[in-house]
Protein backbone atom coordinates (compact mmCIF):
# COMPACT_ATOMS: atom_id res chain seq x y z
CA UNK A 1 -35.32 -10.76 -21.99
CA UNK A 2 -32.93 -8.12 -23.18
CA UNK A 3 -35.39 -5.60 -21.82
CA UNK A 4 -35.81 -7.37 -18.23
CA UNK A 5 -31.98 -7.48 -18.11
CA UNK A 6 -31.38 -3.47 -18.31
CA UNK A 7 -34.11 -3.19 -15.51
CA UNK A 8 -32.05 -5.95 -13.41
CA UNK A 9 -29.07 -3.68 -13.92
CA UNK A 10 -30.87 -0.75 -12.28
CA UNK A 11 -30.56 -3.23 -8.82
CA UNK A 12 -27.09 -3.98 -9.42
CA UNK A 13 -25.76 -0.96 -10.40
CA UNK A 14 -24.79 0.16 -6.84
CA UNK A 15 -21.56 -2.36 -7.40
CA UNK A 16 -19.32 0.31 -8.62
CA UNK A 17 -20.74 3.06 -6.98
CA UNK A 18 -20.30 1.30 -3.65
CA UNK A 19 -16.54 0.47 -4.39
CA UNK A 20 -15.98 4.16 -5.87
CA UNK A 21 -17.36 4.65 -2.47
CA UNK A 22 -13.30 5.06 -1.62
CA UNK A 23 -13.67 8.30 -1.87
CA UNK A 24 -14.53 8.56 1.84
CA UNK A 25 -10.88 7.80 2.49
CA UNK A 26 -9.55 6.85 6.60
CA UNK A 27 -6.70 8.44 7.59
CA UNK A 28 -6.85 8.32 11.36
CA UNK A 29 -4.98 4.87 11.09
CA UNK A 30 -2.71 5.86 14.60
CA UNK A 31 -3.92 7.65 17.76
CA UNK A 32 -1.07 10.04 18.09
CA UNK A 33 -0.64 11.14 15.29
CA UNK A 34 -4.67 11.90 14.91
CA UNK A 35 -4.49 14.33 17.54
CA UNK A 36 -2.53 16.41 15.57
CA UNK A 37 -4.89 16.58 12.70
CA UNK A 38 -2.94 13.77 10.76
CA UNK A 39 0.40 15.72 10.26
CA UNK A 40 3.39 13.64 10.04
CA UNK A 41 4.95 13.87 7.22
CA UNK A 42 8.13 15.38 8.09
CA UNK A 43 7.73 14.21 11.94
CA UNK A 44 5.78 10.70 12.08
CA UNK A 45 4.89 9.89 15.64
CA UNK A 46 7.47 7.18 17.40
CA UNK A 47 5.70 4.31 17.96
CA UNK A 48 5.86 2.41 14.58
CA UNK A 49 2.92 4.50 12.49
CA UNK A 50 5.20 5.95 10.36
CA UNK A 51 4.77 3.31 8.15
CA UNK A 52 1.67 4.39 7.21
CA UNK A 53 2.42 7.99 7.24
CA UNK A 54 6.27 8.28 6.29
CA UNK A 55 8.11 4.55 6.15
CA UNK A 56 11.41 6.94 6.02
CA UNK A 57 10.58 8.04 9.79
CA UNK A 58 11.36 3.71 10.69
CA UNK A 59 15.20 5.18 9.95
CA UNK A 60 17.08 6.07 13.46
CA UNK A 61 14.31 4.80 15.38
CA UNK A 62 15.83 3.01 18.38
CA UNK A 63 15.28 -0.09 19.81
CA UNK A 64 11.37 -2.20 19.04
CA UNK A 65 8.36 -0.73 18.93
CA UNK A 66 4.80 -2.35 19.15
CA UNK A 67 1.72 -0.39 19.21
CA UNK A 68 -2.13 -1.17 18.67
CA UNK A 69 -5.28 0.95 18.41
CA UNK A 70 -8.68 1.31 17.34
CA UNK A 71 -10.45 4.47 15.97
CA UNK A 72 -14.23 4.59 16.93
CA UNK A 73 -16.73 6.27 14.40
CA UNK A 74 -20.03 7.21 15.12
CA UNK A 75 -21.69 8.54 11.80
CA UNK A 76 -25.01 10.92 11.64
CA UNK A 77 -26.48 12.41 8.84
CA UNK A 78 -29.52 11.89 6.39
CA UNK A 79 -31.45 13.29 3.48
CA UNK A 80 -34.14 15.55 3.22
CA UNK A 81 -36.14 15.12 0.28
CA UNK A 82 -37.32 18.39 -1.67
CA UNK A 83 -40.94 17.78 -2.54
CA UNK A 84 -41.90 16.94 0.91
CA UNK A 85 -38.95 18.36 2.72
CA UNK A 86 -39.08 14.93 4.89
CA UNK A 87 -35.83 13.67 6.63
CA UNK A 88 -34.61 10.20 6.63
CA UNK A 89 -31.27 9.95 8.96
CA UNK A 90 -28.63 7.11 8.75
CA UNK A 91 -28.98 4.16 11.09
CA UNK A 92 -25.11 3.70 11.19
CA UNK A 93 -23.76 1.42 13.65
CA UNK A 94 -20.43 2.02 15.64
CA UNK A 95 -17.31 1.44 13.41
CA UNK A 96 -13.98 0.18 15.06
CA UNK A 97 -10.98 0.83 12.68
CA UNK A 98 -7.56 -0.81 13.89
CA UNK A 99 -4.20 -0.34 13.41
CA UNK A 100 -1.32 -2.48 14.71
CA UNK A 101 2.31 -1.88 13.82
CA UNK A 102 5.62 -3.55 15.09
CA UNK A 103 9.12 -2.27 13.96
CA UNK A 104 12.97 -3.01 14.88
CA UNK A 105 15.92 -1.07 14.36
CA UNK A 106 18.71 -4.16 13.08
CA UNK A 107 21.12 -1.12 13.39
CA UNK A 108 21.58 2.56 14.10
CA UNK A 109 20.85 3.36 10.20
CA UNK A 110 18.38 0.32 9.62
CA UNK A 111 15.00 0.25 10.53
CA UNK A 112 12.65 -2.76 9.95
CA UNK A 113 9.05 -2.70 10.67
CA UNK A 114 5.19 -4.31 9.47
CA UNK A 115 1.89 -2.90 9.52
CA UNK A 116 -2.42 -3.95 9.36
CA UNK A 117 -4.43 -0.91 8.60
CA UNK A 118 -7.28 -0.12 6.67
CA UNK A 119 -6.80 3.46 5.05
CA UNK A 120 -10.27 3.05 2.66
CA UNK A 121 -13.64 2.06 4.19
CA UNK A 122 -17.17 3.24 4.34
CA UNK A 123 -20.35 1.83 5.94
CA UNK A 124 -23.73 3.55 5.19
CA UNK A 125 -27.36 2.02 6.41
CA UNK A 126 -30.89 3.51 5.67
CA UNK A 127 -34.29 2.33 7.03
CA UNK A 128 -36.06 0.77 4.35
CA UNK A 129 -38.59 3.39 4.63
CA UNK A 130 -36.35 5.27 2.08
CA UNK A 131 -36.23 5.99 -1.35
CA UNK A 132 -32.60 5.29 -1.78
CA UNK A 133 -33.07 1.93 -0.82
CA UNK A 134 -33.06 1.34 -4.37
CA UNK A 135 -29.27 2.53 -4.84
CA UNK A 136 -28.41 0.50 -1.43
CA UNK A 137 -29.58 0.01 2.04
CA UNK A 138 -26.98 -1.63 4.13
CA UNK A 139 -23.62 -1.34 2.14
CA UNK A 140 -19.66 -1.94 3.11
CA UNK A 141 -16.42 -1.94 2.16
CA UNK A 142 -13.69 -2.29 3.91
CA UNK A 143 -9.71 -2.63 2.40
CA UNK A 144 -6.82 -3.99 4.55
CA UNK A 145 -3.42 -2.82 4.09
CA UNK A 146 -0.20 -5.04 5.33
CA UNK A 147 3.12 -3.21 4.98
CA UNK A 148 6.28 -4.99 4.93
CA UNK A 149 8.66 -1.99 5.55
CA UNK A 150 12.82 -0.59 5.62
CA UNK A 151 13.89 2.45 6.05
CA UNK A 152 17.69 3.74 5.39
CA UNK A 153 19.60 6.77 7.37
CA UNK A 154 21.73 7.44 4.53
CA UNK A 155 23.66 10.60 5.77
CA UNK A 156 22.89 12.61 8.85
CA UNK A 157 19.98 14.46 7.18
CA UNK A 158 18.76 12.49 4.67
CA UNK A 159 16.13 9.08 5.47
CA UNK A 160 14.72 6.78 3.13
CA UNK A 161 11.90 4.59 3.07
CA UNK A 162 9.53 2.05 1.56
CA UNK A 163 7.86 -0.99 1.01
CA UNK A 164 4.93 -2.89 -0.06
CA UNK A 165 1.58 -2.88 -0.10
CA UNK A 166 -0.65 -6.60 0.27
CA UNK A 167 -4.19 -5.03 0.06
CA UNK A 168 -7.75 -7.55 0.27
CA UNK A 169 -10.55 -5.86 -0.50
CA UNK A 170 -13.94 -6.69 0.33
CA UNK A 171 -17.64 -5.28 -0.23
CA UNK A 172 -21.19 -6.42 0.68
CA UNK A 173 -24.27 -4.43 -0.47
CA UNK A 174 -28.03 -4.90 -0.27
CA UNK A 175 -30.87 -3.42 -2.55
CA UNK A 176 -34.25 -3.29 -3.37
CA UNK A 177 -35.61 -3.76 -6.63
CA UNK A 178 -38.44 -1.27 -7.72
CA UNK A 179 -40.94 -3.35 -9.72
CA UNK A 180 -42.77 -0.18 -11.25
CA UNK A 181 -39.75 0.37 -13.17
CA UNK A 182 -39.27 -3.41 -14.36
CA UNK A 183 -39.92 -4.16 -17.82
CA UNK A 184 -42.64 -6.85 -18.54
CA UNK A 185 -39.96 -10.30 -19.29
CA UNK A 186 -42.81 -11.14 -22.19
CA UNK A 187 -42.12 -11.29 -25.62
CA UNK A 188 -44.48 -9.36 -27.75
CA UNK A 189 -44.57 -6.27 -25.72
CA UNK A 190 -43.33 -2.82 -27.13
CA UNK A 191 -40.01 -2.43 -26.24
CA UNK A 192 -39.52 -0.82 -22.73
CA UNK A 193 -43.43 -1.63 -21.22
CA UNK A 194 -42.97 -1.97 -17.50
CA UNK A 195 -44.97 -3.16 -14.56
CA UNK A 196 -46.18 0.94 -14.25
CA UNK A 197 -48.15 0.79 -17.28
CA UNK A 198 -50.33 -2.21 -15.89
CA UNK A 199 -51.07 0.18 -12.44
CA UNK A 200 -48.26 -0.91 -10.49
CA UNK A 201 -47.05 2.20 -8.37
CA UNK A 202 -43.97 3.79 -7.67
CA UNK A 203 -41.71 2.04 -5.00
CA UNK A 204 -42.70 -0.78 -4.53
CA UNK A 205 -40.50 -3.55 -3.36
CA UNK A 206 -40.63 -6.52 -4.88
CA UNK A 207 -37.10 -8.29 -4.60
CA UNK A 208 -34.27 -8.16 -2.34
CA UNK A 209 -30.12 -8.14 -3.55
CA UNK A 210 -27.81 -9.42 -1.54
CA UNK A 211 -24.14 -8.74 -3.53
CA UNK A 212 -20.62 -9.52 -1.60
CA UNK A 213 -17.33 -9.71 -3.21
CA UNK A 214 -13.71 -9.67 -2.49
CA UNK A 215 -10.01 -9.19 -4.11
CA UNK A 216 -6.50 -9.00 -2.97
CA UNK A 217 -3.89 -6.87 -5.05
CA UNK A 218 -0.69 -5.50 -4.56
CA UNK A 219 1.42 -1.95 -3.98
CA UNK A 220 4.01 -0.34 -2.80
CA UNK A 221 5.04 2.83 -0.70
CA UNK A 222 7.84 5.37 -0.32
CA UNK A 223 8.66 8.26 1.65
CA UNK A 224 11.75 10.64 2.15
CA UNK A 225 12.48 13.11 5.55
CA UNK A 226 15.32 15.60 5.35
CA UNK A 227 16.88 17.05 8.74
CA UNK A 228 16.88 20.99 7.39
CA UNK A 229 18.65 22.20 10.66
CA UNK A 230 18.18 20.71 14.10
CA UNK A 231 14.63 22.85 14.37
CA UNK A 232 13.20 22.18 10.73
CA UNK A 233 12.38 19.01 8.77
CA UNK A 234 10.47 18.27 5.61
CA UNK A 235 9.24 15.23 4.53
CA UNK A 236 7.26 13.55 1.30
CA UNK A 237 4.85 10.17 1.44
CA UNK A 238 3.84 8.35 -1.82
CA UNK A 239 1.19 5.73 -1.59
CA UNK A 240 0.95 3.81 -5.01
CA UNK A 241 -2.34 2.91 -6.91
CA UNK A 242 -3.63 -0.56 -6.07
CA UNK A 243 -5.50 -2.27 -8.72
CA UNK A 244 -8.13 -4.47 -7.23
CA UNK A 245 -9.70 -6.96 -9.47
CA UNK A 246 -13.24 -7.71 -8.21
CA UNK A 247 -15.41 -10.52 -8.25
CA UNK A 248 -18.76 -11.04 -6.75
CA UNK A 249 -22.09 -13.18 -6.00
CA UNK A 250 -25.25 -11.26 -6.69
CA UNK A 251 -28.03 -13.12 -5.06
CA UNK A 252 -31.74 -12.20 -5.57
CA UNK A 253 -34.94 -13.32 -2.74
CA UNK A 254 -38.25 -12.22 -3.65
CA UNK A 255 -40.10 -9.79 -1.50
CA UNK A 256 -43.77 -9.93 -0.95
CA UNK A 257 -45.47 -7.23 -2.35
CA UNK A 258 -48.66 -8.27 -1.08
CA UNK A 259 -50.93 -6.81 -3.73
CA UNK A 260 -53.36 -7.93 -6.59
CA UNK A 261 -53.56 -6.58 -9.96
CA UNK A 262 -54.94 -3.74 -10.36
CA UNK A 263 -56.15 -3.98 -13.80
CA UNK A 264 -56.63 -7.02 -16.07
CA UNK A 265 -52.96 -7.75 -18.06
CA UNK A 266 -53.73 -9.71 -21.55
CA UNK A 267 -50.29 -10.73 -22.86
CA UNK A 268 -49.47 -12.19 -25.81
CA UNK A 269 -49.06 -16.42 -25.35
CA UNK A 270 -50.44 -15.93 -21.89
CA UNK A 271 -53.72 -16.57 -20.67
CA UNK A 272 -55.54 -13.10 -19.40
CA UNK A 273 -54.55 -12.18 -15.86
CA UNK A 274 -57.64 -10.56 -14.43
CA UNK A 275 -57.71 -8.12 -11.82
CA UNK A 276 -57.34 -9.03 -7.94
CA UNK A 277 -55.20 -11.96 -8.93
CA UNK A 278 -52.52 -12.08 -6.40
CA UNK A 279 -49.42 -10.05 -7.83
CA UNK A 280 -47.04 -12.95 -6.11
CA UNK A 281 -48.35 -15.50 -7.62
CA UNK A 282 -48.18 -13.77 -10.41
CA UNK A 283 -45.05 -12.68 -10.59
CA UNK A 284 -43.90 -16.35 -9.81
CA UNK A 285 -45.19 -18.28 -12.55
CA UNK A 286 -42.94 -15.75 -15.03
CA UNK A 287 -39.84 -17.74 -12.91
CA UNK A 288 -38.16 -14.50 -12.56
CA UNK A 289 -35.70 -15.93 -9.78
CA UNK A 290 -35.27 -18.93 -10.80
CA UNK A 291 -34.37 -18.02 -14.71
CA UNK A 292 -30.05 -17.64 -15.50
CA UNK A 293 -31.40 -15.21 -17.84
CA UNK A 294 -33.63 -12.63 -15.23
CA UNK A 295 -33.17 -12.93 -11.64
CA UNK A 296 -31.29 -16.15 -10.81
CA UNK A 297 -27.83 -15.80 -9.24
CA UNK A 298 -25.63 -13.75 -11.15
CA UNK A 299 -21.28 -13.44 -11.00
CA UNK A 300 -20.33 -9.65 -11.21
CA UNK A 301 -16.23 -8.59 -11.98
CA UNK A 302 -14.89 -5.14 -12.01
CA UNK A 303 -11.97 -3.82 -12.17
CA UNK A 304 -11.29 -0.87 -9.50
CA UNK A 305 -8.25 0.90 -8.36
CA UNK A 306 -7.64 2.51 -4.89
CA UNK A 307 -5.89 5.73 -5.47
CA UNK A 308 -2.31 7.12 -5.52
CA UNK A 309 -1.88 9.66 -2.78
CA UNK A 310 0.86 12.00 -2.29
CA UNK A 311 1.80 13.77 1.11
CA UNK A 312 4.23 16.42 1.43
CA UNK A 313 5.00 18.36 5.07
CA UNK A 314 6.88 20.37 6.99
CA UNK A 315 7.93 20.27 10.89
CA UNK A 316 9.30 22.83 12.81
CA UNK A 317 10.71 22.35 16.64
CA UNK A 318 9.88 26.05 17.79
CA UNK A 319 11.36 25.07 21.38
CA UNK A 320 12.02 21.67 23.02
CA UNK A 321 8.87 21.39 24.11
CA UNK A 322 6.67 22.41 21.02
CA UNK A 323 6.20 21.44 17.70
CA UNK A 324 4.57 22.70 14.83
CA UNK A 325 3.71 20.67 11.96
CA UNK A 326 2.03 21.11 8.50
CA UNK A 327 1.11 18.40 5.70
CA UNK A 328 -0.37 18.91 2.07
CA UNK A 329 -2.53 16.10 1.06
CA UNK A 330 -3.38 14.98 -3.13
CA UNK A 331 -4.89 11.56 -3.80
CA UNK A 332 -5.64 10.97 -7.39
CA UNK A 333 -9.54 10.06 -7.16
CA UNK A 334 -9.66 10.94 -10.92
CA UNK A 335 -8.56 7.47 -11.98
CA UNK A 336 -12.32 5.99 -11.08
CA UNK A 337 -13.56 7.83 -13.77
CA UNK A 338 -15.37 5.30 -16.52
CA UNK A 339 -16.36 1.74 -15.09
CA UNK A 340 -16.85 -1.39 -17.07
CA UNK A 341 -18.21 -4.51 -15.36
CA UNK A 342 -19.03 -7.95 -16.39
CA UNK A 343 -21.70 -10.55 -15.48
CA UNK A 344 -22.46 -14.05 -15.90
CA UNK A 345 -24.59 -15.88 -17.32
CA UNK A 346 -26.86 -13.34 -18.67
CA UNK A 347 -24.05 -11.07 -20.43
CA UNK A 348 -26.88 -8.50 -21.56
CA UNK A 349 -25.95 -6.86 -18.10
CA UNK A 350 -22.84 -5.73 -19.42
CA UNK A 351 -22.39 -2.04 -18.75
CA UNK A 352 -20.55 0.90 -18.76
CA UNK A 353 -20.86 4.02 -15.62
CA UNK A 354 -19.78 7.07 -15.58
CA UNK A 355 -18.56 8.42 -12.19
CA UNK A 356 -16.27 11.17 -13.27
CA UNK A 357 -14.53 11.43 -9.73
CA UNK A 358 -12.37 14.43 -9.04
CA UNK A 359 -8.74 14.50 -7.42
CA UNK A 360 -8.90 16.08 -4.59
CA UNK A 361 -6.46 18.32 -2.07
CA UNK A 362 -6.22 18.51 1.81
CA UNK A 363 -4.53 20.78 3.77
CA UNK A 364 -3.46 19.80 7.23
CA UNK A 365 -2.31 21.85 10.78
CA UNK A 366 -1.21 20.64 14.12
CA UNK A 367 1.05 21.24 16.79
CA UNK A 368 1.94 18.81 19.60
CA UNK A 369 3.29 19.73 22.96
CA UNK A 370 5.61 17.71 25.26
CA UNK A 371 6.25 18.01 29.44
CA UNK A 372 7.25 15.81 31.94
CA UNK A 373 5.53 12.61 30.43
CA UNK A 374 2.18 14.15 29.22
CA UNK A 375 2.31 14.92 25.27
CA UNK A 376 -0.80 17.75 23.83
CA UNK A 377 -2.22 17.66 21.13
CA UNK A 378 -4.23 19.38 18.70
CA UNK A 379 -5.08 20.37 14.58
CA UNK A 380 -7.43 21.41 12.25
CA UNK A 381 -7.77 19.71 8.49
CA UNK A 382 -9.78 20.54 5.39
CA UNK A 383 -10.27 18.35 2.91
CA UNK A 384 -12.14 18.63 -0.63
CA UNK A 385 -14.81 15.88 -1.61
CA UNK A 386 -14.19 13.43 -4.53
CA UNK A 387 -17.50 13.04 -6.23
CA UNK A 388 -18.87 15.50 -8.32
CA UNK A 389 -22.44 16.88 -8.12
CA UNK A 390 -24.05 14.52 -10.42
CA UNK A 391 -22.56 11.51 -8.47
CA UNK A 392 -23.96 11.98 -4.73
CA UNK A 393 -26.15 8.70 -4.15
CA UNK A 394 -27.26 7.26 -1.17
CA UNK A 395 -23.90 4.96 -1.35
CA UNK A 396 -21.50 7.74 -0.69
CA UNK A 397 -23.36 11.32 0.36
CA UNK A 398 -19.22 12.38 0.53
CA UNK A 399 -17.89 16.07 0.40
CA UNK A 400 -15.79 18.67 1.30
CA UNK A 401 -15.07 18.29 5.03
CA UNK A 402 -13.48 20.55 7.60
CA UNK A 403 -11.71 18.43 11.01
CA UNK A 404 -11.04 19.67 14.47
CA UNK A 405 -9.03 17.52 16.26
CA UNK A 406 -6.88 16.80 19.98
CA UNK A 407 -5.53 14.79 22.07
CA UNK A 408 -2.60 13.35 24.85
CA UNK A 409 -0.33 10.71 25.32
CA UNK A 410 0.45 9.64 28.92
CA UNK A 411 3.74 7.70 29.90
CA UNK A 412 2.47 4.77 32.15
CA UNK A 413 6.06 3.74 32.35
CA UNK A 414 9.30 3.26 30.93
CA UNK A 415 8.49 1.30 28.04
CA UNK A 416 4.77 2.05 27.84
CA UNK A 417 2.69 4.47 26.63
CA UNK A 418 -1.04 5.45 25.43
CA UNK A 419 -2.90 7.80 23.15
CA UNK A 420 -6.14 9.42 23.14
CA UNK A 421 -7.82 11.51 20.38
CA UNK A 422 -10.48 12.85 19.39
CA UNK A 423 -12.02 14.21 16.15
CA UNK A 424 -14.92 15.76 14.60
CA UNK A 425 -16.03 15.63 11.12
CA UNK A 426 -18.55 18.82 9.96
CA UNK A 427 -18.74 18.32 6.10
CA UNK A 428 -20.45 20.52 3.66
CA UNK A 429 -23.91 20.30 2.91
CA UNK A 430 -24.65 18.13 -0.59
CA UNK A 431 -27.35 17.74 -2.78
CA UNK A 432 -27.20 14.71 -4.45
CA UNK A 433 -29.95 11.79 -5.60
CA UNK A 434 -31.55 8.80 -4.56
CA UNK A 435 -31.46 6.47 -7.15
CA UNK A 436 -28.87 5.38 -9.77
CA UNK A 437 -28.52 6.04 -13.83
CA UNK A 438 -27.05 3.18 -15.23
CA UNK A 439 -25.48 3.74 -19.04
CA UNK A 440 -26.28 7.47 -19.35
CA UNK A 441 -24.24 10.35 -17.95
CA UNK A 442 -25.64 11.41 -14.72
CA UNK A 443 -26.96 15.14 -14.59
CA UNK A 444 -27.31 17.23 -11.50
CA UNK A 445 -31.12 17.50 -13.19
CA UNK A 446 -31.23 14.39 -11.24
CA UNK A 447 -30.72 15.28 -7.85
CA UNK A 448 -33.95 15.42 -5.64
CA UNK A 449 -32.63 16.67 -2.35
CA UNK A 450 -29.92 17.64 0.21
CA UNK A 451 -27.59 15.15 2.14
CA UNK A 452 -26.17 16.24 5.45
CA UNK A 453 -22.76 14.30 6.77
CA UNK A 454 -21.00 14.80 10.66
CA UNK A 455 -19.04 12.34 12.50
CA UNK A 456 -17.73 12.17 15.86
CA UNK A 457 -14.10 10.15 15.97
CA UNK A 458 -12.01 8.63 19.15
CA UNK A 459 -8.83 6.65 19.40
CA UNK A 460 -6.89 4.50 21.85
CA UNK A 461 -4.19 3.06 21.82
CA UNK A 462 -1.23 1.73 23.41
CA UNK A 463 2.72 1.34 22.38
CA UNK A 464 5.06 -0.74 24.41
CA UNK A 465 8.88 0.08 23.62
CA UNK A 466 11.68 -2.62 23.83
């Protein structure tokens, strides 16, 4: 059993890895401000998103503010494998990201305001034609931010912000289980003899994972902007850690393999299996799905944190008409480093992973340009990946990434306005793996080809001013 129970592992290993899959990190959470290649933090856009990207900017802020959006995301990329140099792309669907934020000023030096964003998410889908199946075909996560916000004018230069942070966290994965690579769940066996050694052949399928599971957890955020002169402003945004405790259903369906056995299996306390008998049936009378202590249902925890990010920037008014802006991005992805998780009933799943995730720095440019009720746009961003060479799975192919960005705002009246953007995503070639290495420290030895990442970005979005 103990043996069957490392090989179940294998199939729910891509837990972590699909939460650590954070590291692809959303930051286009409002339209104006991602036409300027994210840059805010010494000049957050007017319509209520500095919450997200400076809660001191809610300071001196006149009047209300509501304003909603949506950021589209069409993902393409795929893996080429090196032995036979085929390519398998990504069948990612459209992803809609909103963002709605409302704020009030209660007086000149008082600004009040809310926000619903989701800064971390990541969908990835593969044909089932593909090796990394294994690691995780169809796989989600999605995090939800509200912000309760104030912000403070406390002299003429000097605003302060902050607030906290409600996050709900939520993941769903699915996963094929190799049986090849499945230990035999009969005593009497040596140690470690799989379904391989009776002829069964690489990849093949014979159950199906279905794992979902959900948190909430709690943060805060601060920011400070000081007025340098009337032209220049700098600015600072800290987002604290969230600590997400995670618990989740892992539910396993058998998958029709359709084969016989290829050679005849004699087993110790069994009767002799000969060979053509139907693998299914087979398989079934072992009760592998129906056994606490194999493949019934089984209750996964974990313990994961979304990162601490810090923002620093600078904005300068070069006339009234142009601005130039300039932000420097760390989030601390080195605190998913060593991963413990949990399962019940059969606690011989208990392991330990090793993802050894990097911090990582951005560096972000844009200018914005203002005339008669028509604002310009436009930036560039680079940003380093967070995952290490050993840790590129099907899950999260992530990496260093350069942006190009623009877009305008159009006044439609006196109190309203909208925002469009767009954004492209080139990131840097990886190579990386298709399957996982549960309780051993993962080697680039084990990568087996090259992943290739792009993604095309727009947002809309309107703000109505009261």
């Amino acid at each position: 059993m103990q043996r069957f129970g490392k090989c179940a592992w294998l199939l729910i290993a891509g837990f972590p890895a699909l939460l650590s899959a954070q590291g692809f990190g959303i930051y286009e959470q409002n339209t104006c401000t991602m036409g300027r290649a994210g840059t805010a933090a010494a000049a957050p856009c007017p319509d209520g998103s500095a919450i997200f990207f400076n809660p001191a900017g809610l300071a001196g802020l006149p009047g209300g503010h509501v304003s909603g959006g949506v950021t589209i995301i069409k993902v393409m990329g795929g893996f080429t494998d090196d032995i036979f140099a085929e390519t398998t792309d990504l069948t990612d669907p459209l992803l809609f990201v909103p963002q709605v934020y409302a704020t009030y000023a209660l007086t000149p030096k008082v600004g009040v305001g809310i926000g619903l964003f989701a800064p971390y998410g990541l969908q990835t889908r593969w044909p089932l034609t593909f090796d990394g199946r294994f690691s995780g075909y169809d796989n989600a996560i999605r995090t939800v931010y509200v912000q309760p916000t104030v912000a403070y004018q406390v002299t003429p230069w000097l605003k302060l912000g902050g607030g906290v942070d409600i996050v709900h966290g939520s993941v769903a994965l699915h996963q094929r289980l190799d049986l090849s690579h499945t230990p035999v769940p009969v005593a009497g066996l040596p140690p470690g003899t799989t379904f391989g050694a009776f002829g069964i052949a690489d990849g093949t399928d014979f159950a199906d994972v279905d794992l979902s599971a959900s948190t909430t957890g709690f943060g805060g955020h601060f920011g400070a902007i000081a007025q340098v002169n009337p032209r220049l402003s700098i600015g600072a945004h800290y987002l604290m850690k969230v600590n997400l405790d995670y618990s989740g259903t892992a539910h396993f369906t058998p998958v029709n393999t359709g084969l016989t056995i290829p050679a005849t299996i004699a087993l110790p306390g069994l009767p002799v299996i000969p060979a053509g008998t139907p693998l299914d049936a087979f398989l079934a009378s072992l009760g592998l799905f129906s056994n606490p202590a194999l493949l019934a249902d089984q209750t996964a925890t974990a313990s994961i944190a979304n990162p601490d990010m810090l923002v620093v920037g600078v904005a300068f008014k070069a006339n009234d008409q142009l601005t130039l802006i300039a932000d420097y991005q760390w989030t601390h992805w080195a605190t998913f480093s060593v991963l413990n998780l949990e399962f019940d009933p059969n606690t011989l799943l208990n392991q330990t992973l090793y993802e050894s995730y990097q911090s990582t720095n951005g560096i972000r440019v844009g200018a914005e340009y203002a005339n008669q009720g028509w604002t310009f746009r436009g930036g560039y961003l680079y940003h380093e990946g967070a995952a290490p060479a050993q840790t590129v799975t099907p899950l999260l192919p992530e990496g260093a990434r350069n942006e190009f960005t623009g877009g305008f705002g159009l006044k439609l009246g006196r109190q309203l306005t909208a925002d469009f953007a767009y954004q492209y995503i080139r990131q840097n070639d990886r190579r990386g793996r298709t399957r996982e290495t549960p309780n051993v420290m993962p080697t680039v030895a084990l990568n087996n080809g090259l992943y290739t990442f792009s993604a095309h970005l727009f947002g809309v979005s309107l703000a109505f001013t009261f």
